[in-house]
Protein backbone atom coordinates (compact mmCIF):
# COMPACT_ATOMS: atom_id res chain seq x y z
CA UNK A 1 88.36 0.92 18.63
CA UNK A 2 85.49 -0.30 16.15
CA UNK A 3 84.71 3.49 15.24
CA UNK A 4 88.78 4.35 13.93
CA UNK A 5 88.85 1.09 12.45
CA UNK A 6 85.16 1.99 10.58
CA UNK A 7 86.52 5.07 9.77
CA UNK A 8 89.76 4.11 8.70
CA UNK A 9 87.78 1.79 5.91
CA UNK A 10 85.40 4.61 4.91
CA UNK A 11 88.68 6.60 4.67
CA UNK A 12 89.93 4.24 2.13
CA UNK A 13 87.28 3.42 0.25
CA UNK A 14 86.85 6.75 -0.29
CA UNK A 15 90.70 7.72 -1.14
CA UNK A 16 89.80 4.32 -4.20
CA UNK A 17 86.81 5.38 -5.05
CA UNK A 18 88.07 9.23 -5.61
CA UNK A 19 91.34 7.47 -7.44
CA UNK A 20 89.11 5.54 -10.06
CA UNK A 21 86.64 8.42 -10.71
CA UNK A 22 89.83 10.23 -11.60
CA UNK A 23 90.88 7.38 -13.63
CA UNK A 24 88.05 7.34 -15.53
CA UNK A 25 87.63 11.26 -16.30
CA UNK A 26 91.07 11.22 -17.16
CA UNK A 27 90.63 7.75 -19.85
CA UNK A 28 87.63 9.46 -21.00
CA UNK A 29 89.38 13.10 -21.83
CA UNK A 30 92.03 11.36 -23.57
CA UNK A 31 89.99 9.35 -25.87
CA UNK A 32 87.88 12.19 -26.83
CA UNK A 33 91.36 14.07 -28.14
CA UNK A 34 92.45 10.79 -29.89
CA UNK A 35 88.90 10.84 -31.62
CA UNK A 36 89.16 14.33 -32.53
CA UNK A 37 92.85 13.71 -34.23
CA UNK A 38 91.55 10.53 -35.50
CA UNK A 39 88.77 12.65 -37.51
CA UNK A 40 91.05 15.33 -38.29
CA UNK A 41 93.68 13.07 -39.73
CA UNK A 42 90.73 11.19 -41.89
CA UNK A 43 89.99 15.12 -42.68
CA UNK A 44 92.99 15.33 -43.96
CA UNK A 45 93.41 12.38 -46.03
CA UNK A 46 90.04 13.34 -47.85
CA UNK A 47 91.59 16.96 -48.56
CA UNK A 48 94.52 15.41 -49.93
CA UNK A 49 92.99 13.20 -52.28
CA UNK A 50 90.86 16.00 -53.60
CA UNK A 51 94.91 17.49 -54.02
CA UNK A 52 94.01 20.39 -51.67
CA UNK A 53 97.19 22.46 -51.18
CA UNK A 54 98.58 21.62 -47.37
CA UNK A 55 98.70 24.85 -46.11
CA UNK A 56 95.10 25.08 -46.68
CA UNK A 57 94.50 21.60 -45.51
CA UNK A 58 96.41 22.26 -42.13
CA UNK A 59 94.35 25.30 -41.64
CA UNK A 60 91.41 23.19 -41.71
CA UNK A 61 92.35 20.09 -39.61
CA UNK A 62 95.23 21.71 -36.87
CA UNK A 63 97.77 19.15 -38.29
CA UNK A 64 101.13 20.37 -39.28
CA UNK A 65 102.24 20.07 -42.81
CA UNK A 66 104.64 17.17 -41.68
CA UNK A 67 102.25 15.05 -40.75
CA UNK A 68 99.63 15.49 -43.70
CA UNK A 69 102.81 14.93 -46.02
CA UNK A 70 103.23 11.11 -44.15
CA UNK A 71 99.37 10.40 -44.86
C-alpha cells in the first residue's frame, strides 16, 4: 500500500514537473520570436526614415510591405 501510494506521488510530481519544463521552453521560444520581430520592426523603422524603398526594406527585415507601411 505505502509503495503505490509513493509511486503514485513520484508519478505526479513527475507528470508537473515535465508540464512546467514544457511551460517554460515553450515561454522562452516565444519570446525569443517576439524579440526577433521586435528588432526587425525597429529595423524597419530605421530603413524607413533613411526613405529606403519597402521592397528593399522587407527584403531585409521579413516584414511584409503592409506592415512597414503602418510603422
Amino acid at each position: 500500500m505505502y509503495d503505490s501510494s509513493l509511486k503514485y506521488k513520484w508519478d505526479n510530481k513527475n507528470v508537473i514537473d515535465y508540464a512546467r519544463q514544457e511551460g517554460m521552453e515553450q515561454g522562452m521560444i516565444k519570446g525569443i520570436e517576439k524579440g526577433k520581430r521586435e528588432e526587425a520592426i525597429a529595423i524597419a523603422k530605421e530603413m524607413k526614415k533613411d526613405c529606403l524603398p519597402l521592397a528593399q526594406i522587407s527584403k531585409f527585415t521579413k516584414l511584409s510591405a503592409e506592415e512597414i507601411e503602418k510603422l
